[in-house]
PDB file of N, CA and C in Angstrom:
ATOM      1  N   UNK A   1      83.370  82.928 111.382  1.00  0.00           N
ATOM      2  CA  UNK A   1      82.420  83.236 112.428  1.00  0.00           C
ATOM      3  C   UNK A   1      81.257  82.262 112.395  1.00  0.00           C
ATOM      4  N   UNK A   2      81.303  81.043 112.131  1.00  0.00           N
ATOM      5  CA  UNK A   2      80.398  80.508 112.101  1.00  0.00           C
ATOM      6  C   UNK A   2      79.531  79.689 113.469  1.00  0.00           C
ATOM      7  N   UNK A   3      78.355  79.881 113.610  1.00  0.00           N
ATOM      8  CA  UNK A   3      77.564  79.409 115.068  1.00  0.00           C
ATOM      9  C   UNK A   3      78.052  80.954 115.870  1.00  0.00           C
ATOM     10  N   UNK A   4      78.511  81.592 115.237  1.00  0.00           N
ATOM     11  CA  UNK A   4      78.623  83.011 116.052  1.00  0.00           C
ATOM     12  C   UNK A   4      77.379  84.210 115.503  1.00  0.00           C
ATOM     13  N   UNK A   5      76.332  84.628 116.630  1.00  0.00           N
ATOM     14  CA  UNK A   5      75.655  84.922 115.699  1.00  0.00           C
ATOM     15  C   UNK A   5      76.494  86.745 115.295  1.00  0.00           C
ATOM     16  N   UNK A   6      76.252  87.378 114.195  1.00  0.00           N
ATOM     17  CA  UNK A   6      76.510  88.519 113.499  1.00  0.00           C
ATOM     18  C   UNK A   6      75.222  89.254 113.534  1.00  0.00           C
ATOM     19  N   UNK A   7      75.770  90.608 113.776  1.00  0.00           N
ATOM     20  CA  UNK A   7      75.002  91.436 113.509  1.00  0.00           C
ATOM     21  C   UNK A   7      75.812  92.859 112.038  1.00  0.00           C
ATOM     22  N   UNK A   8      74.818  93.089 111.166  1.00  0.00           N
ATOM     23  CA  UNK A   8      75.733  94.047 110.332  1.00  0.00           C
ATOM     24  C   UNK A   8      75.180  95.168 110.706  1.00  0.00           C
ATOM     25  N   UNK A   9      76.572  95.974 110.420  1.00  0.00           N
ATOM     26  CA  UNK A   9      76.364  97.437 110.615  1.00  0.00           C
ATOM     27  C   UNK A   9      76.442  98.124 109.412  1.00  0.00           C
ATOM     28  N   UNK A  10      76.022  99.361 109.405  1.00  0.00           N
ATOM     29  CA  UNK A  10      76.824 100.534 108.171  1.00  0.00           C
ATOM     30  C   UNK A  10      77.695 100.853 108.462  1.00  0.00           C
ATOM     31  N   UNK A  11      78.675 100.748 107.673  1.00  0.00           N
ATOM     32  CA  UNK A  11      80.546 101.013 107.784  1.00  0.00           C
ATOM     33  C   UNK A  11      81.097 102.263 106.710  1.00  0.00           C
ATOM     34  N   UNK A  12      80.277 102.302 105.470  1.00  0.00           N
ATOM     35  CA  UNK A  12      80.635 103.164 104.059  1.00  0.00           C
ATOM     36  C   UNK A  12      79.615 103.003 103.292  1.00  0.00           C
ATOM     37  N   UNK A  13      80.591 103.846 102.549  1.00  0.00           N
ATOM     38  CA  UNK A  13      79.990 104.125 100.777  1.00  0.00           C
ATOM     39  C   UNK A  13      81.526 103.300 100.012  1.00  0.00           C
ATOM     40  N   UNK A  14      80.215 102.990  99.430  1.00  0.00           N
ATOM     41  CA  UNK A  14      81.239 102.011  98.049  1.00  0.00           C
ATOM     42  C   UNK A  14      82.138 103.370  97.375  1.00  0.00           C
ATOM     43  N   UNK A  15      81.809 104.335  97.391  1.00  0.00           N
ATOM     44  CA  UNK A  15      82.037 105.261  96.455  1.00  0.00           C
ATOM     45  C   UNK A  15      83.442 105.826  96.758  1.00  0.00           C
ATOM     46  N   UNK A  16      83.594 105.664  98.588  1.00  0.00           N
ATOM     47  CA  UNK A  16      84.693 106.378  99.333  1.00  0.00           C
ATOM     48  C   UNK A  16      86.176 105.190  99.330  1.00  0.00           C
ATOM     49  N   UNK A  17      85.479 103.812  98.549  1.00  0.00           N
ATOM     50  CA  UNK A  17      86.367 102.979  98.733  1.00  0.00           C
ATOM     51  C   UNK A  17      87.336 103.189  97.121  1.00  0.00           C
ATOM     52  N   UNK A  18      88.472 102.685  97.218  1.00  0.00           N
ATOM     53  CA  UNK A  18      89.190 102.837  95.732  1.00  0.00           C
ATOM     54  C   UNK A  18      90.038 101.299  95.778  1.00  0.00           C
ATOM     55  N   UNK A  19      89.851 100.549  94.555  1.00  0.00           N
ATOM     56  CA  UNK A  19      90.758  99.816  95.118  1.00  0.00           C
ATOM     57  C   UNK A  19      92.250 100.315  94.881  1.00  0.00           C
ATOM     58  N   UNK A  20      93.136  99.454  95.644  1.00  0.00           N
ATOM     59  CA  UNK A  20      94.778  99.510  96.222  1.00  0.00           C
ATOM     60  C   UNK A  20      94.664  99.802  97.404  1.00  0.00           C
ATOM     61  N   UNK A  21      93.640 100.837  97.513  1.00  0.00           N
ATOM     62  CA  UNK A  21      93.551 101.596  99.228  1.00  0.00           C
ATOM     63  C   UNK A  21      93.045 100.844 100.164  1.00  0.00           C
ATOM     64  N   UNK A  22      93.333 101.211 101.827  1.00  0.00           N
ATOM     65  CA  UNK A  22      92.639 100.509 102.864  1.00  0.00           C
ATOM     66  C   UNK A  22      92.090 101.841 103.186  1.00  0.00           C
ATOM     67  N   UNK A  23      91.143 101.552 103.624  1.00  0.00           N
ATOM     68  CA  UNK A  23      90.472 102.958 104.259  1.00  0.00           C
ATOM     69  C   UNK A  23      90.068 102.081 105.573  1.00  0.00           C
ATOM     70  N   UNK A  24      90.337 103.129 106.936  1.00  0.00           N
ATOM     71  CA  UNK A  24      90.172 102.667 108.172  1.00  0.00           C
ATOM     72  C   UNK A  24      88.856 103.265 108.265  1.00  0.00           C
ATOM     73  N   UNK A  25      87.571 102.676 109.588  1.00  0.00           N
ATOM     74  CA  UNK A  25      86.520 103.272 109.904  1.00  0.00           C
ATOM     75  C   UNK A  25      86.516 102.981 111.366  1.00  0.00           C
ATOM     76  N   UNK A  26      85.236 104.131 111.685  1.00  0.00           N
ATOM     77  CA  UNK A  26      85.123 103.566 112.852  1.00  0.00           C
ATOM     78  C   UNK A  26      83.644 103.365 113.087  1.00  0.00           C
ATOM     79  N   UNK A  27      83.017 102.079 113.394  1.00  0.00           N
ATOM     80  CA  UNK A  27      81.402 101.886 113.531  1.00  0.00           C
ATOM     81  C   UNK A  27      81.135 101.927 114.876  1.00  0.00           C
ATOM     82  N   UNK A  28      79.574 101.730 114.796  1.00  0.00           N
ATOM     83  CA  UNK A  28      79.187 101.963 116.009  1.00  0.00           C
ATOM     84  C   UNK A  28      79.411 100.807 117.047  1.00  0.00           C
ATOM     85  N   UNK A  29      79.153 101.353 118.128  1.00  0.00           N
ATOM     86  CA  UNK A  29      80.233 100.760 119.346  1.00  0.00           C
ATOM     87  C   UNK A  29      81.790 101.027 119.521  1.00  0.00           C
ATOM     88  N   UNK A  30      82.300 101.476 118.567  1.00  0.00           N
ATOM     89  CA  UNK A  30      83.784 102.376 118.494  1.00  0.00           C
ATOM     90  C   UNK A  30      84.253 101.331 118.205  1.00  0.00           C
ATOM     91  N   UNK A  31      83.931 100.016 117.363  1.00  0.00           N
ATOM     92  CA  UNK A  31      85.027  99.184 116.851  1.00  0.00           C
ATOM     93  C   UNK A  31      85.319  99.791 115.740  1.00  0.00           C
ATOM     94  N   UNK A  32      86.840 100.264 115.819  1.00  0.00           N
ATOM     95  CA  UNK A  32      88.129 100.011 114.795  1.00  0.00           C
ATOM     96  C   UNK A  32      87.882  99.036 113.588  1.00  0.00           C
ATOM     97  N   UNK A  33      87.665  99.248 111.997  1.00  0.00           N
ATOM     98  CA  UNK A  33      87.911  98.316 111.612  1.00  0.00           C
ATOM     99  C   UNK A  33      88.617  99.007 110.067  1.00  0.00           C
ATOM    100  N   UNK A  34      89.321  97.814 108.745  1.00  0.00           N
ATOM    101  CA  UNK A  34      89.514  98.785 107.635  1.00  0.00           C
ATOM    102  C   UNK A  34      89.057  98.120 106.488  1.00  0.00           C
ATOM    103  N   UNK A  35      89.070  98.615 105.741  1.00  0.00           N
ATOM    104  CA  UNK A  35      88.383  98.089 104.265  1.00  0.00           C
ATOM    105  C   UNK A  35      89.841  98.030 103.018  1.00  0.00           C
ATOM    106  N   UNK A  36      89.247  97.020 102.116  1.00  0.00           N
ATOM    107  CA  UNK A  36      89.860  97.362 101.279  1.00  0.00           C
ATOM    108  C   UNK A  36      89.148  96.360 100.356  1.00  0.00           C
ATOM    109  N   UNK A  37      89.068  96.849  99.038  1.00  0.00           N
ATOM    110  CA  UNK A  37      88.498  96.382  97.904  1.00  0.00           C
ATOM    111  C   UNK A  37      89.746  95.815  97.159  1.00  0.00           C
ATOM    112  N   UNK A  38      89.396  94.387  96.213  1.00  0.00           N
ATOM    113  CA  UNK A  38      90.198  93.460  95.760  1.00  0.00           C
ATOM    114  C   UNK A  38      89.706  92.840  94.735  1.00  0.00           C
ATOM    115  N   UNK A  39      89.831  93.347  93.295  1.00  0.00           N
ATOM    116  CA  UNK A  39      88.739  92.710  92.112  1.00  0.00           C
ATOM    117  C   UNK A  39      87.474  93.119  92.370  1.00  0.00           C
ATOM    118  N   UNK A  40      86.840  93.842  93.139  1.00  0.00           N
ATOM    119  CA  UNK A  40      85.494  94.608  93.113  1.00  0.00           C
ATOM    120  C   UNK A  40      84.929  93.869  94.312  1.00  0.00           C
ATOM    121  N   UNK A  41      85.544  93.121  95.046  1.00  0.00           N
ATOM    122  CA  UNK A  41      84.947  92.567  96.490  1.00  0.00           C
ATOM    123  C   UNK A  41      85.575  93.488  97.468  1.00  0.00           C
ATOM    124  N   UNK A  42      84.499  93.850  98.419  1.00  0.00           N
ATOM    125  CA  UNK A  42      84.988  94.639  99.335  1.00  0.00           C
ATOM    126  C   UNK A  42      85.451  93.505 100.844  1.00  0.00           C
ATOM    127  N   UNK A  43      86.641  93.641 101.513  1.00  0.00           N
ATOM    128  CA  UNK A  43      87.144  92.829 102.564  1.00  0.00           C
ATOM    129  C   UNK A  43      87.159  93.983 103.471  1.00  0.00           C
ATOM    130  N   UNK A  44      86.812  93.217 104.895  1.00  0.00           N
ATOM    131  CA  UNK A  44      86.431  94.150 106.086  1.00  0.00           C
ATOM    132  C   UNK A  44      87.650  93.376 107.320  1.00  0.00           C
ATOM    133  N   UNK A  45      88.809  94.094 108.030  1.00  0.00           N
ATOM    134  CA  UNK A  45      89.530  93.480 109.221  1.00  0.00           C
ATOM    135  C   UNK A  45      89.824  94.244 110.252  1.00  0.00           C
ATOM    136  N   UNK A  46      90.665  93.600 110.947  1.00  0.00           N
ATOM    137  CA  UNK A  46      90.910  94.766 112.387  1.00  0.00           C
ATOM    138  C   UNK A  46      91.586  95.994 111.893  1.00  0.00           C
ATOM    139  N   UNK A  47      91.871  96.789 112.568  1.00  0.00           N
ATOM    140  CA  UNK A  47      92.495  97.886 112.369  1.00  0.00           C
ATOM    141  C   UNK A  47      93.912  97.828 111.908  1.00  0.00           C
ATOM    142  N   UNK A  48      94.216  96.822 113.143  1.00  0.00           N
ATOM    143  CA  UNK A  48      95.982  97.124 113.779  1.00  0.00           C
ATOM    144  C   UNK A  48      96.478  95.574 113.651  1.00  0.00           C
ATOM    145  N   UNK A  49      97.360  95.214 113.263  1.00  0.00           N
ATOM    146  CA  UNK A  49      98.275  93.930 112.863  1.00  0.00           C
ATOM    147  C   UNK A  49      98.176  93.323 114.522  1.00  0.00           C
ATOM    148  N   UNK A  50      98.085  92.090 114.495  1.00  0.00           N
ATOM    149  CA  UNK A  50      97.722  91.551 115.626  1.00  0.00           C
ATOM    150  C   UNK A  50      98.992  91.355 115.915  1.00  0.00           C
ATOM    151  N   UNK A  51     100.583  91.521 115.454  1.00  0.00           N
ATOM    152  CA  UNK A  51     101.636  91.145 115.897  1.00  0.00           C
ATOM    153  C   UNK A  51     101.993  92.305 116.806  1.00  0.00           C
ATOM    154  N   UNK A  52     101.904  93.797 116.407  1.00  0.00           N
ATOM    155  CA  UNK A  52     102.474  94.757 116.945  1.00  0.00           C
ATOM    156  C   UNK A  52     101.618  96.287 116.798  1.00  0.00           C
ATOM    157  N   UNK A  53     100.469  95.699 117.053  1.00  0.00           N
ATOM    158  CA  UNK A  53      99.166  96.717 116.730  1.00  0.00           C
ATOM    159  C   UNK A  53      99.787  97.745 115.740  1.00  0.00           C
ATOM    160  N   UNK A  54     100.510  97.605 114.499  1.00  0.00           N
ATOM    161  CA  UNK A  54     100.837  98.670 113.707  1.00  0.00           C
ATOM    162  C   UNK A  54      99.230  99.140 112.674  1.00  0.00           C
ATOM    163  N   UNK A  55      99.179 100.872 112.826  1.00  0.00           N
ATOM    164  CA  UNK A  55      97.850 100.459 112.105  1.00  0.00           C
ATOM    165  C   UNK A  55      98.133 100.373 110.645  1.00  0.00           C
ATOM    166  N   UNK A  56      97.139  99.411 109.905  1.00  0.00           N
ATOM    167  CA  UNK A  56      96.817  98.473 108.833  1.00  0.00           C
ATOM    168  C   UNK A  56      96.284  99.540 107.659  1.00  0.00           C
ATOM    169  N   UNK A  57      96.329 100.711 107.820  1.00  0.00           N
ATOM    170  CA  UNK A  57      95.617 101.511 106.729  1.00  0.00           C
ATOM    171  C   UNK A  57      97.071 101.722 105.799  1.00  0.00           C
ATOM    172  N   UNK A  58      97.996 101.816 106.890  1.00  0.00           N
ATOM    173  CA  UNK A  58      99.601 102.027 106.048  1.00  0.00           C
ATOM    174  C   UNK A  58     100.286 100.213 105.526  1.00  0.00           C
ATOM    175  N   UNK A  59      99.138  99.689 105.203  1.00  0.00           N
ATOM    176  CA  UNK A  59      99.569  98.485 104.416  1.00  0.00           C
ATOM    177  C   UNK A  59      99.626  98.127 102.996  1.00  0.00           C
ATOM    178  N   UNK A  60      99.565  97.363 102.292  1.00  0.00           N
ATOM    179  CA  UNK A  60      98.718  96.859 101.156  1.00  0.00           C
ATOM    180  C   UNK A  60      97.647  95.983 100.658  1.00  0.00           C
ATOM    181  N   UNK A  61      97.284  95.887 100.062  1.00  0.00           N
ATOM    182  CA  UNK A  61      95.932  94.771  99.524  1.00  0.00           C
ATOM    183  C   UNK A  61      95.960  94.181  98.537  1.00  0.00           C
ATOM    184  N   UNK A  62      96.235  92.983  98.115  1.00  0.00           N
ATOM    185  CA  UNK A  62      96.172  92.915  96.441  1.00  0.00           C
ATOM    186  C   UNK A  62      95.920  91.279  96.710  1.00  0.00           C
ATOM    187  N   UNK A  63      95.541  90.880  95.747  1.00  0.00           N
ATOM    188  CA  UNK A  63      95.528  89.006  95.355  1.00  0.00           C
ATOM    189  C   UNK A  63      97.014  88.560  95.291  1.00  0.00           C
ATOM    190  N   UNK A  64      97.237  87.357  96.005  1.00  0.00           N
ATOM    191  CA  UNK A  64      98.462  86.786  96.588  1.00  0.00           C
ATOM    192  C   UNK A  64      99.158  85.693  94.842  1.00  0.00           C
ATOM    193  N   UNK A  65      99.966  85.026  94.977  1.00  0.00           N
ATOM    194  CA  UNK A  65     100.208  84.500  93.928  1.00  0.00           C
ATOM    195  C   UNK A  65      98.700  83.395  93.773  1.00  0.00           C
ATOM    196  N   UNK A  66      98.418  82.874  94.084  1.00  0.00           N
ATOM    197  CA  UNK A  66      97.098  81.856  94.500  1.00  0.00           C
ATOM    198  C   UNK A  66      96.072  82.266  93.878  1.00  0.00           C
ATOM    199  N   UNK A  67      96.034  83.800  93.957  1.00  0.00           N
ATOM    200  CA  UNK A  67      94.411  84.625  93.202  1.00  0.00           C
ATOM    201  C   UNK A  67      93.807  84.714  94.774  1.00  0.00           C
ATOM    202  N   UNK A  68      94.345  84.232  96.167  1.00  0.00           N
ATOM    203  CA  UNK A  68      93.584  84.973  97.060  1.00  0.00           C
ATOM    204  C   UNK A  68      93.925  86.349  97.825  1.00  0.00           C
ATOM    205  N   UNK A  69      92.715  86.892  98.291  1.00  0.00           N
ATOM    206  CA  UNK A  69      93.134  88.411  98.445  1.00  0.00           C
ATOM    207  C   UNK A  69      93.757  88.237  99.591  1.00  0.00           C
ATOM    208  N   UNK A  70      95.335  89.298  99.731  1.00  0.00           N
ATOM    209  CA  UNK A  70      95.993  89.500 101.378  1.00  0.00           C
ATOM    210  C   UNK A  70      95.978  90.385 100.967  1.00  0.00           C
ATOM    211  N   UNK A  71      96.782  90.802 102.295  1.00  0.00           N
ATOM    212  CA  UNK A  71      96.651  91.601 103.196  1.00  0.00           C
ATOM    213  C   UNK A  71      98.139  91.941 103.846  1.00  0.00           C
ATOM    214  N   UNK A  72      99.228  92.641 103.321  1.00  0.00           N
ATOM    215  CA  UNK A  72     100.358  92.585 104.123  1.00  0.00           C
ATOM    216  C   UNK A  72     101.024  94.503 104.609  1.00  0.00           C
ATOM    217  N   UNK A  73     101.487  93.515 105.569  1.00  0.00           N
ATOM    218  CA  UNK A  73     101.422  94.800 106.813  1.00  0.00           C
ATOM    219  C   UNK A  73     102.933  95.453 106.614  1.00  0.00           C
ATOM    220  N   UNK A  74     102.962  96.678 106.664  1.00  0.00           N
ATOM    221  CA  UNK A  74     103.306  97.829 106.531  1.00  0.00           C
ATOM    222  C   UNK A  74     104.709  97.951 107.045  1.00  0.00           C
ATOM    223  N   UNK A  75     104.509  97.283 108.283  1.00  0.00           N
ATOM    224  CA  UNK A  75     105.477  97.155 109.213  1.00  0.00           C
ATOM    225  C   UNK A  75     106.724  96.265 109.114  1.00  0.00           C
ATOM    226  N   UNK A  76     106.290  94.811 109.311  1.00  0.00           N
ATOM    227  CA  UNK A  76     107.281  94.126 109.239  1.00  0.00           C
ATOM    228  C   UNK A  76     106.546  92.978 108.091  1.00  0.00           C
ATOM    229  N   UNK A  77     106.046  93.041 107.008  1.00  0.00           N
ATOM    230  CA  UNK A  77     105.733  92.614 105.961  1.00  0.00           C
ATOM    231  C   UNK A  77     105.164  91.569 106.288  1.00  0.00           C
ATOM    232  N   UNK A  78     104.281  90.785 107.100  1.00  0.00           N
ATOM    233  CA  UNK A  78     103.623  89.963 107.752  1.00  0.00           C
ATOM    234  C   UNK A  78     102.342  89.908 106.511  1.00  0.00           C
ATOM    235  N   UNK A  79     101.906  88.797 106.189  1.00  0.00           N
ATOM    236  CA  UNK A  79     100.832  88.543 105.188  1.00  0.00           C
ATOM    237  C   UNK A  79      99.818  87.839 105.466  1.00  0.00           C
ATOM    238  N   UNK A  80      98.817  88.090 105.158  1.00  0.00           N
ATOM    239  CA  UNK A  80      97.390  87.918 105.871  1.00  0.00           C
ATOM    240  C   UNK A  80      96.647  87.033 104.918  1.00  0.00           C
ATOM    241  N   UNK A  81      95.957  86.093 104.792  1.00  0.00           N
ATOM    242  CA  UNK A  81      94.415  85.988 104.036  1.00  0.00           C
ATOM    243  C   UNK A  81      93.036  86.516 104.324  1.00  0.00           C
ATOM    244  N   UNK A  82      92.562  87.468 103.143  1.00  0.00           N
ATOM    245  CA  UNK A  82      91.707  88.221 103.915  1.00  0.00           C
ATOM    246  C   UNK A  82      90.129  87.408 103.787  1.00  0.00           C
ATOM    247  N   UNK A  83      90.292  86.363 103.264  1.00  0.00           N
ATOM    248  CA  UNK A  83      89.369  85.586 103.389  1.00  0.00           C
ATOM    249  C   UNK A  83      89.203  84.496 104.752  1.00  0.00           C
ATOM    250  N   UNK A  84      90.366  84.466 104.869  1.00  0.00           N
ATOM    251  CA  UNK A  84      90.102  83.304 106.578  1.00  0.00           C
ATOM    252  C   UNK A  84      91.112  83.974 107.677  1.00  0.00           C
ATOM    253  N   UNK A  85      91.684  85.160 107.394  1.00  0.00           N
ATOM    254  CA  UNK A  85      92.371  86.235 108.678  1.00  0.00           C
ATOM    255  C   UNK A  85      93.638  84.917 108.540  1.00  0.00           C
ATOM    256  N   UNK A  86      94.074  84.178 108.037  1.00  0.00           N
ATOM    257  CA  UNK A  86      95.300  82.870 108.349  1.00  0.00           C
ATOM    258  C   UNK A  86      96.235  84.009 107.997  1.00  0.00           C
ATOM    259  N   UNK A  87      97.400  83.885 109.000  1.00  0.00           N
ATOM    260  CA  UNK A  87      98.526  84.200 108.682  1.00  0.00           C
ATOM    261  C   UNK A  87      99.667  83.468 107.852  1.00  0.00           C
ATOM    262  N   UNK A  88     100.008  83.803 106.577  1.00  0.00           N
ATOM    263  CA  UNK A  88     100.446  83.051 105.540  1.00  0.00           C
ATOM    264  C   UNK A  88     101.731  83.095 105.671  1.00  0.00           C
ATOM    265  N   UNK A  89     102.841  84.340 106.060  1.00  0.00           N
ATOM    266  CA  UNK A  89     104.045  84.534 106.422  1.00  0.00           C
ATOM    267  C   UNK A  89     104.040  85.187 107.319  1.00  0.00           C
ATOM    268  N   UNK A  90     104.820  85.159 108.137  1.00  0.00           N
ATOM    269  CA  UNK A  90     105.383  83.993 108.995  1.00  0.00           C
ATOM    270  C   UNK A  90     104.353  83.061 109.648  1.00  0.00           C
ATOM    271  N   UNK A  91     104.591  81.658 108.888  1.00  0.00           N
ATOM    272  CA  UNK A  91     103.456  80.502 109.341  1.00  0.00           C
ATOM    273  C   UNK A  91     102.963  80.675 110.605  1.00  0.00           C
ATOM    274  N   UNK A  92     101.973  80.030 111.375  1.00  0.00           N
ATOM    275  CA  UNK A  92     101.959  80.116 112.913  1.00  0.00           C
ATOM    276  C   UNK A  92     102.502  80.873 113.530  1.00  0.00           C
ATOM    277  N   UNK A  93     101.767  82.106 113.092  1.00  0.00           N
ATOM    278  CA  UNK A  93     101.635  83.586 113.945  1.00  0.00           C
ATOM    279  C   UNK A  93     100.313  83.917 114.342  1.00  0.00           C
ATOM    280  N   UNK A  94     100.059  85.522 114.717  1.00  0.00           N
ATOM    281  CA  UNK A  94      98.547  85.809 115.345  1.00  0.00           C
ATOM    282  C   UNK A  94      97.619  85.858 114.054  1.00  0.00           C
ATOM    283  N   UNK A  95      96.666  85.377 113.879  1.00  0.00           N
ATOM    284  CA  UNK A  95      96.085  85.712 112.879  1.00  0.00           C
ATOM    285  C   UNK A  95      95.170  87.291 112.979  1.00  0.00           C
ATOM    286  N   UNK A  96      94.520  87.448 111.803  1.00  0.00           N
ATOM    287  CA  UNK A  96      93.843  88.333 111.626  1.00  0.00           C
ATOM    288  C   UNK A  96      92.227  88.296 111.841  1.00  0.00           C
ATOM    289  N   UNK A  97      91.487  89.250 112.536  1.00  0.00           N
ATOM    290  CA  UNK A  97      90.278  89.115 112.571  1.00  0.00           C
ATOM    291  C   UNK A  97      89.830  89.670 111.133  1.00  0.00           C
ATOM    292  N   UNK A  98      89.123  88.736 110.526  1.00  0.00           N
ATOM    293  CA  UNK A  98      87.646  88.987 109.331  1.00  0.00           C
ATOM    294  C   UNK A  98      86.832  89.678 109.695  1.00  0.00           C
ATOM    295  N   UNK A  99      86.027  90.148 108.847  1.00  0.00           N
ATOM    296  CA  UNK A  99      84.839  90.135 109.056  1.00  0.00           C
ATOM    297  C   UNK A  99      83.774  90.178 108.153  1.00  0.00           C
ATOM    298  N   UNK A 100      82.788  89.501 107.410  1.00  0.00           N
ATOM    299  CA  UNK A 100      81.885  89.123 106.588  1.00  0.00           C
ATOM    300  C   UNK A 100      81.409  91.193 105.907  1.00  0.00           C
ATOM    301  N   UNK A 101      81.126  91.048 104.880  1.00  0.00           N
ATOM    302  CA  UNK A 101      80.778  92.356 104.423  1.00  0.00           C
ATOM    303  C   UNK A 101      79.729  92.262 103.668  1.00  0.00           C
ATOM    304  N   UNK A 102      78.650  93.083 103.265  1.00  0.00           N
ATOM    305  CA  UNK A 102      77.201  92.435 102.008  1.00  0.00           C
ATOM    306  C   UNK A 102      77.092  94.762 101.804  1.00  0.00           C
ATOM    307  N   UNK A 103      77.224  94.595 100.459  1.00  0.00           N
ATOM    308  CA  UNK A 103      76.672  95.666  99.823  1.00  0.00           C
ATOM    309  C   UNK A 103      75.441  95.911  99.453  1.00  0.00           C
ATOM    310  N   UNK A 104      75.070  96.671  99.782  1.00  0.00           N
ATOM    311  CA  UNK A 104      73.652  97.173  99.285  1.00  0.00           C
ATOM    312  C   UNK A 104      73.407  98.806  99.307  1.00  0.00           C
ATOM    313  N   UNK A 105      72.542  98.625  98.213  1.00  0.00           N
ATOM    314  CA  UNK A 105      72.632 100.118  97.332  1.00  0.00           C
ATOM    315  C   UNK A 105      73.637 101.313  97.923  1.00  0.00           C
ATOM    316  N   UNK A 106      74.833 100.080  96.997  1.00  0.00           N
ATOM    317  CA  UNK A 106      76.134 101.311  97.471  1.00  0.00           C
ATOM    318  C   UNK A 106      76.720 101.682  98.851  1.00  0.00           C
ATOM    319  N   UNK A 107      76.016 101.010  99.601  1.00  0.00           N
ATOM    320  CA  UNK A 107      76.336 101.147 101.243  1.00  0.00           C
ATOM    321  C   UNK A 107      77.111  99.975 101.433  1.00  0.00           C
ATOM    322  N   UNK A 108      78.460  99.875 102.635  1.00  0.00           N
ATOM    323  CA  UNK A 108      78.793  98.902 103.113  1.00  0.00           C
ATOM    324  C   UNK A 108      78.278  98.249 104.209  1.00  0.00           C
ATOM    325  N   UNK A 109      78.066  97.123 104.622  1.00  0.00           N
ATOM    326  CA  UNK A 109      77.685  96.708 105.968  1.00  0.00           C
ATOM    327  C   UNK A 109      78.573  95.756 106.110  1.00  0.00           C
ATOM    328  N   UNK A 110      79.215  95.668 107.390  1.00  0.00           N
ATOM    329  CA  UNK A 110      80.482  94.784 108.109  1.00  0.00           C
ATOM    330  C   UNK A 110      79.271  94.204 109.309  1.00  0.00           C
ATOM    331  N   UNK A 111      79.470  92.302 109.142  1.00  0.00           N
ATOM    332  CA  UNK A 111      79.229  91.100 110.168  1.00  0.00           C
ATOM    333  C   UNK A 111      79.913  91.576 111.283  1.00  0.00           C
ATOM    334  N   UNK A 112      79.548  92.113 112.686  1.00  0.00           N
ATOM    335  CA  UNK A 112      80.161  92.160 113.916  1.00  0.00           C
ATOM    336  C   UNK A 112      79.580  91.100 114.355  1.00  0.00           C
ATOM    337  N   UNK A 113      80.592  90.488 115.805  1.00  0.00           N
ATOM    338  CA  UNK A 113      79.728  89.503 116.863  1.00  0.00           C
ATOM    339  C   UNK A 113      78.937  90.295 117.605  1.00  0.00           C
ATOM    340  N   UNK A 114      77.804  89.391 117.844  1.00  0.00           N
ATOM    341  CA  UNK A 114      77.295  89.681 118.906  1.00  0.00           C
ATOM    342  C   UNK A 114      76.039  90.923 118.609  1.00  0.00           C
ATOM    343  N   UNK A 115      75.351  91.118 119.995  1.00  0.00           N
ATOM    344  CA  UNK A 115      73.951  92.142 119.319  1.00  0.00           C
ATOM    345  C   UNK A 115      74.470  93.893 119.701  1.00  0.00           C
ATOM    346  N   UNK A 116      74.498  94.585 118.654  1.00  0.00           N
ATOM    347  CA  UNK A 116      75.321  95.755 119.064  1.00  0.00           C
ATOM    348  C   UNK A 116      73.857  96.694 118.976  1.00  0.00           C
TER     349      UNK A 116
END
């Protein structure tokens, strides 16, 4: 998202997150988005797999062989980087929307575009 300006919202509690899990939310303005924690970093994306809107809470999360965190979908095993949304398998597919995350005292806040 860069030259895009962000605005953060409150999304959670660190407390409600576990890692392995995605937990889906919904913030204000009714964007859809899900979480999932990976080595104690929390990653923030769309809801629904950009191939076949399957929702993403019935996925997994873990660090890829590389040590970077994906993201693979539930559905038809499609794998994500949850650091740049790149779709890793199957090459040149839809990617994934990111979104920047910053903790503070135990609260989550997710980077949206734009002034919400």
């Amino acid at each position: 998202m860069i030259g895009v300006h962000v605005t953060y919202v409150r999304c959670a509690s660190v407390r409600d997150l576990h890692p392995g899990e995605i937990k889906p939310v919904r913030v204000r303005g009714g964007h859809e988005l899900a979480l999932a924690v990976i080595d104690g970093r929390v990653h923030a994306f769309e809801a629904y797999c950009p191939h076949q809107a399957w929702p993403l809470k019935w996925s997994e999360a873990e660090n890829g062989a590389d040590g970077t965190p994906n993201l693979i979908c539930g559905l038809h095993g499609w794998r994500f980087c949850l650091d740049t949304g790149v779709t890793i398998d199957p090459p040149s597919m839809d990617d994934l929307a990111v979104y920047p995350t910053r903790v503070t005292d135990g609260v989550v806040y997710v980077g949206l575009p734009g002034n919400l």
